[in-house]
C-alpha atoms as a PDB file:
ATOM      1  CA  UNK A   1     -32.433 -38.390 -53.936  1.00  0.00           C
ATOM      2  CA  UNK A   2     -31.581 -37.433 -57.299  1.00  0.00           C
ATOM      3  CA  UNK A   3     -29.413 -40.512 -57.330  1.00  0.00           C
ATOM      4  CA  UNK A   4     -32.163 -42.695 -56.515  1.00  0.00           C
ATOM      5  CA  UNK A   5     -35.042 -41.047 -59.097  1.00  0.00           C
ATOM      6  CA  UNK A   6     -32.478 -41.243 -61.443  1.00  0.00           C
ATOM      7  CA  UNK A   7     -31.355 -44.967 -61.316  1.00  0.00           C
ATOM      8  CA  UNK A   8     -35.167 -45.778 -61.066  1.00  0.00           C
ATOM      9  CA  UNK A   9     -34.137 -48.951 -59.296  1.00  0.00           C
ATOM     10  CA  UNK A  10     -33.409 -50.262 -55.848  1.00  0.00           C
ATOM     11  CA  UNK A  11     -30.068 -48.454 -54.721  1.00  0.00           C
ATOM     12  CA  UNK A  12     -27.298 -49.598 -51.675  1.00  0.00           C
ATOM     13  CA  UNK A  13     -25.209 -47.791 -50.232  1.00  0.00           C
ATOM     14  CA  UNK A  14     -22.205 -48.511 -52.076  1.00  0.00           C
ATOM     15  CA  UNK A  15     -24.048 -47.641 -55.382  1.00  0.00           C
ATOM     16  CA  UNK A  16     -24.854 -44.009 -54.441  1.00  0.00           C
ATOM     17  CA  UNK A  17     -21.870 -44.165 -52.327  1.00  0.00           C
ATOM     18  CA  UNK A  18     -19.794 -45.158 -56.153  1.00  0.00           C
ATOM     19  CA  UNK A  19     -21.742 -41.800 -57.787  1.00  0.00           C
ATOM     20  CA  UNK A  20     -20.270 -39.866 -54.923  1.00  0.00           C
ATOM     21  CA  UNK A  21     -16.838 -40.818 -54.319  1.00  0.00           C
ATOM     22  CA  UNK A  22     -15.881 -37.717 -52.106  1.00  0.00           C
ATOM     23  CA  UNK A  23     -18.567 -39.101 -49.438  1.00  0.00           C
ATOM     24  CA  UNK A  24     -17.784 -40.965 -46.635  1.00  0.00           C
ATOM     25  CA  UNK A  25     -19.756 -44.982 -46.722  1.00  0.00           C
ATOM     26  CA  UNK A  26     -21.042 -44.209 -43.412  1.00  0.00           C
ATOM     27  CA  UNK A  27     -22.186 -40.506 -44.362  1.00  0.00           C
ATOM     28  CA  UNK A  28     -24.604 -41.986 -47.061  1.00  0.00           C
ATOM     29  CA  UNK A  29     -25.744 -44.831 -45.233  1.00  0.00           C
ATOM     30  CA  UNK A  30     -26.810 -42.515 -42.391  1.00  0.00           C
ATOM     31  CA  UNK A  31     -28.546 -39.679 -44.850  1.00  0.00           C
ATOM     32  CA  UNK A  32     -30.572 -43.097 -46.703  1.00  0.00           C
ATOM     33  CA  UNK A  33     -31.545 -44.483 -43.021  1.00  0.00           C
ATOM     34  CA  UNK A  34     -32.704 -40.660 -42.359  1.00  0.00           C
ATOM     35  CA  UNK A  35     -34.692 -40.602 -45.653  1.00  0.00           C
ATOM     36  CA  UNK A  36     -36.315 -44.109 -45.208  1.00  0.00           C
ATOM     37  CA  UNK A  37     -37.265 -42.627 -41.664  1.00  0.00           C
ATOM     38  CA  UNK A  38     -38.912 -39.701 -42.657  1.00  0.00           C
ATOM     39  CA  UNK A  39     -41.009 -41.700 -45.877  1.00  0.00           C
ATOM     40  CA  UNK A  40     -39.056 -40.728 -48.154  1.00  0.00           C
ATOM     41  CA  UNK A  41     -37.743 -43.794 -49.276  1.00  0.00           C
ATOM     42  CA  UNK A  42     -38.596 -47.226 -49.027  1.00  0.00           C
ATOM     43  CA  UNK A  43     -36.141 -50.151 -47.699  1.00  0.00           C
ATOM     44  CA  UNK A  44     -35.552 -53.511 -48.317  1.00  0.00           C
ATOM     45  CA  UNK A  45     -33.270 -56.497 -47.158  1.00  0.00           C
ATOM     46  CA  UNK A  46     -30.922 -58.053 -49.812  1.00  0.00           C
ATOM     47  CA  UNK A  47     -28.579 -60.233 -48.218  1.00  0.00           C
ATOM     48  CA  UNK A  48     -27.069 -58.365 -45.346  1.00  0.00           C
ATOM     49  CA  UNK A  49     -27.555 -55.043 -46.826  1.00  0.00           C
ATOM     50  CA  UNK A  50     -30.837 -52.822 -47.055  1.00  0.00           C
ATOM     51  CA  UNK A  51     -31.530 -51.488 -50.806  1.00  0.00           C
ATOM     52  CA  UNK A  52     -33.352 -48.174 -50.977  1.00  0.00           C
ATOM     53  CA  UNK A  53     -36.242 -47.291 -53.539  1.00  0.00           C
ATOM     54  CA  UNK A  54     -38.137 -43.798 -53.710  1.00  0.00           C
ATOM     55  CA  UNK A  55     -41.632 -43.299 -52.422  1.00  0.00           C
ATOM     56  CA  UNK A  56     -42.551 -40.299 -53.727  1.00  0.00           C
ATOM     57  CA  UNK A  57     -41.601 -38.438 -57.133  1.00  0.00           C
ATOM     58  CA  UNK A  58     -39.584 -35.524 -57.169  1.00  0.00           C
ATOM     59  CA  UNK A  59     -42.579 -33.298 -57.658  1.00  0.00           C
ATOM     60  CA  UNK A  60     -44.579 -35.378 -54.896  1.00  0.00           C
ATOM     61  CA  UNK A  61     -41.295 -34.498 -52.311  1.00  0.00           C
ATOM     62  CA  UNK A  62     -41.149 -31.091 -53.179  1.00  0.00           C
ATOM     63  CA  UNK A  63     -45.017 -30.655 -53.067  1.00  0.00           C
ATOM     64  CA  UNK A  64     -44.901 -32.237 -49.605  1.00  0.00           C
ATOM     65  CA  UNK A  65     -41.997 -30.276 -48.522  1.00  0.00           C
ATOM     66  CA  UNK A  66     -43.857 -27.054 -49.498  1.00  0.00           C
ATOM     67  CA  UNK A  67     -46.856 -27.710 -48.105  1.00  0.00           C
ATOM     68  CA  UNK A  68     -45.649 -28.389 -44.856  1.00  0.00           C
ATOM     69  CA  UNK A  69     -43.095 -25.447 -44.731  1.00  0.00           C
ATOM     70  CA  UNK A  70     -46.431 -23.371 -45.818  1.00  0.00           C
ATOM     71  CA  UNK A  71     -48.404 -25.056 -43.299  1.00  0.00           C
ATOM     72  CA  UNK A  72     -45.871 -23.610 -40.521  1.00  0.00           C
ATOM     73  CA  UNK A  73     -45.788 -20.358 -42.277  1.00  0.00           C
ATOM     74  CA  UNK A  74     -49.779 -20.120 -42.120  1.00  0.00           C
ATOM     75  CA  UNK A  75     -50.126 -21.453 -38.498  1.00  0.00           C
ATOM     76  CA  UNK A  76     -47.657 -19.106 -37.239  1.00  0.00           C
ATOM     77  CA  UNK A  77     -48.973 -15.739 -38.802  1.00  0.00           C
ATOM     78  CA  UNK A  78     -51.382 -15.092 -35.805  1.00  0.00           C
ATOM     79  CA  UNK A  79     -54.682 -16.269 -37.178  1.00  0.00           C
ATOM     80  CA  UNK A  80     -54.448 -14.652 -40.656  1.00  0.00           C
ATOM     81  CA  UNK A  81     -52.474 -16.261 -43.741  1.00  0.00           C
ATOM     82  CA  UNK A  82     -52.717 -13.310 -45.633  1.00  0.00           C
ATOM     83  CA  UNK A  83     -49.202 -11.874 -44.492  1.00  0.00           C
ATOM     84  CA  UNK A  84     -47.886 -15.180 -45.540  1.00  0.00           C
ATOM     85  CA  UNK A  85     -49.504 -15.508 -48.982  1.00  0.00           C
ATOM     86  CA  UNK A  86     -49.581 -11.884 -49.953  1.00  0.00           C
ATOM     87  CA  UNK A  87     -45.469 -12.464 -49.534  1.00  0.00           C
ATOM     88  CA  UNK A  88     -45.527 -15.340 -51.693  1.00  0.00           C
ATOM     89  CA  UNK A  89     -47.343 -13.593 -54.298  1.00  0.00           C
ATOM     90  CA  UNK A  90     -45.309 -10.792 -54.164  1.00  0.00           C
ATOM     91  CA  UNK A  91     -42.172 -13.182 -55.168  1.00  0.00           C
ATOM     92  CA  UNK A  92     -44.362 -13.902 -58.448  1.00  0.00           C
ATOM     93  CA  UNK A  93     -41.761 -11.883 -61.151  1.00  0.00           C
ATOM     94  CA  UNK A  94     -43.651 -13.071 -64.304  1.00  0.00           C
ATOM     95  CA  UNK A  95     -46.826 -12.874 -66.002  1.00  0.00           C
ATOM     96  CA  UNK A  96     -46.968 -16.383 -66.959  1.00  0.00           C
ATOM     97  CA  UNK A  97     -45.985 -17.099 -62.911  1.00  0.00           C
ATOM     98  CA  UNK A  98     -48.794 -15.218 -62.333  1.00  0.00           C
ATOM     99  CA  UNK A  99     -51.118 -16.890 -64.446  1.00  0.00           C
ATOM    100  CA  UNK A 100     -49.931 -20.694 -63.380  1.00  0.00           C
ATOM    101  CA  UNK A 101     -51.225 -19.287 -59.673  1.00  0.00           C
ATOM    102  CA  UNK A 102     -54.382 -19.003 -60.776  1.00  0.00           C
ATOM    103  CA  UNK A 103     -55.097 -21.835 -62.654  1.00  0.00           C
ATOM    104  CA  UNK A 104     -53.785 -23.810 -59.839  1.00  0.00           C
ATOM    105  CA  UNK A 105     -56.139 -21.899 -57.116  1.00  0.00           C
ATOM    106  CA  UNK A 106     -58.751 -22.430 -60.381  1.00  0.00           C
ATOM    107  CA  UNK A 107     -58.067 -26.186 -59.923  1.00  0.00           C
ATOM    108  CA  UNK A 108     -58.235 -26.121 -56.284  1.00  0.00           C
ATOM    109  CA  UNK A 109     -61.495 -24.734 -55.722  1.00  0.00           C
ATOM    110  CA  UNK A 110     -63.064 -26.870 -58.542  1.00  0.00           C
ATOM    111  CA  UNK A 111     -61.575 -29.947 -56.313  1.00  0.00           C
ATOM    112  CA  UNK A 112     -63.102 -28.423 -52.900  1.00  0.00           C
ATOM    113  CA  UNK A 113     -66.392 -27.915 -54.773  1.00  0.00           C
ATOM    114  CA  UNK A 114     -66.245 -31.645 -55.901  1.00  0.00           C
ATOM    115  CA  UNK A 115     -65.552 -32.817 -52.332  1.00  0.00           C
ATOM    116  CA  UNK A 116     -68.393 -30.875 -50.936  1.00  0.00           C
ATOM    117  CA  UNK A 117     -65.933 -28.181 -48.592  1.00  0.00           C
END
């Protein structure tokens, strides 16, 4: 991915496949087809090839990635999500960690107020 968000243009195989030489052709062609299946990327035909583009951001993918990992985490702590957050807060090492949290939970209730939940 890095490859792609860095190029910030339509990518083959052979051009991420030139940026990693150690990589087999048909390891990267099978880790973009597994991308473009799971949304990350988008593909299109050029010529007999496909030509890969991102769909999300890097801080859209990892914001997706986390939410669903957290959504697992929540929905398998037996009814309660405290366990589960009270962990992640207890990985907070730094004030201004600490203070990012809460603005963000600041911004989310502000947006659940907004949209009437």
């Amino acid at each position: 991915m890095a490859i792609v968000w860095q190029r910030r243009e339509r990518v083959s195989v052979r051009d991420v496949r030139d940026e990693v030489p150690d990589l087999a052709y048909t390891t990267v062609m099978t880790t973009l087809d597994r991308l473009y299946k799971k949304g990350v990327l988008a593909r299109h035909k050029a010529g007999r090839a496909f030509v890969y583009s991102a769909r999300l951001d890097q801080d859209e993918l990892h914001q997706s990635v986390a939410r669903r990992v957290l959504g697992r985490l929540l929905g398998s702590a037996g009814g309660s999500p405290r366990p589960v957050l009270s962990g992640l807060v207890d990985t907070i090492e730094s004030d201004d960690d600490l203070d990012e949290l809460e603005r963000l939970v600041r911004d989310r209730r502000q947006r659940l107020r907004r949209e009437g939940r």
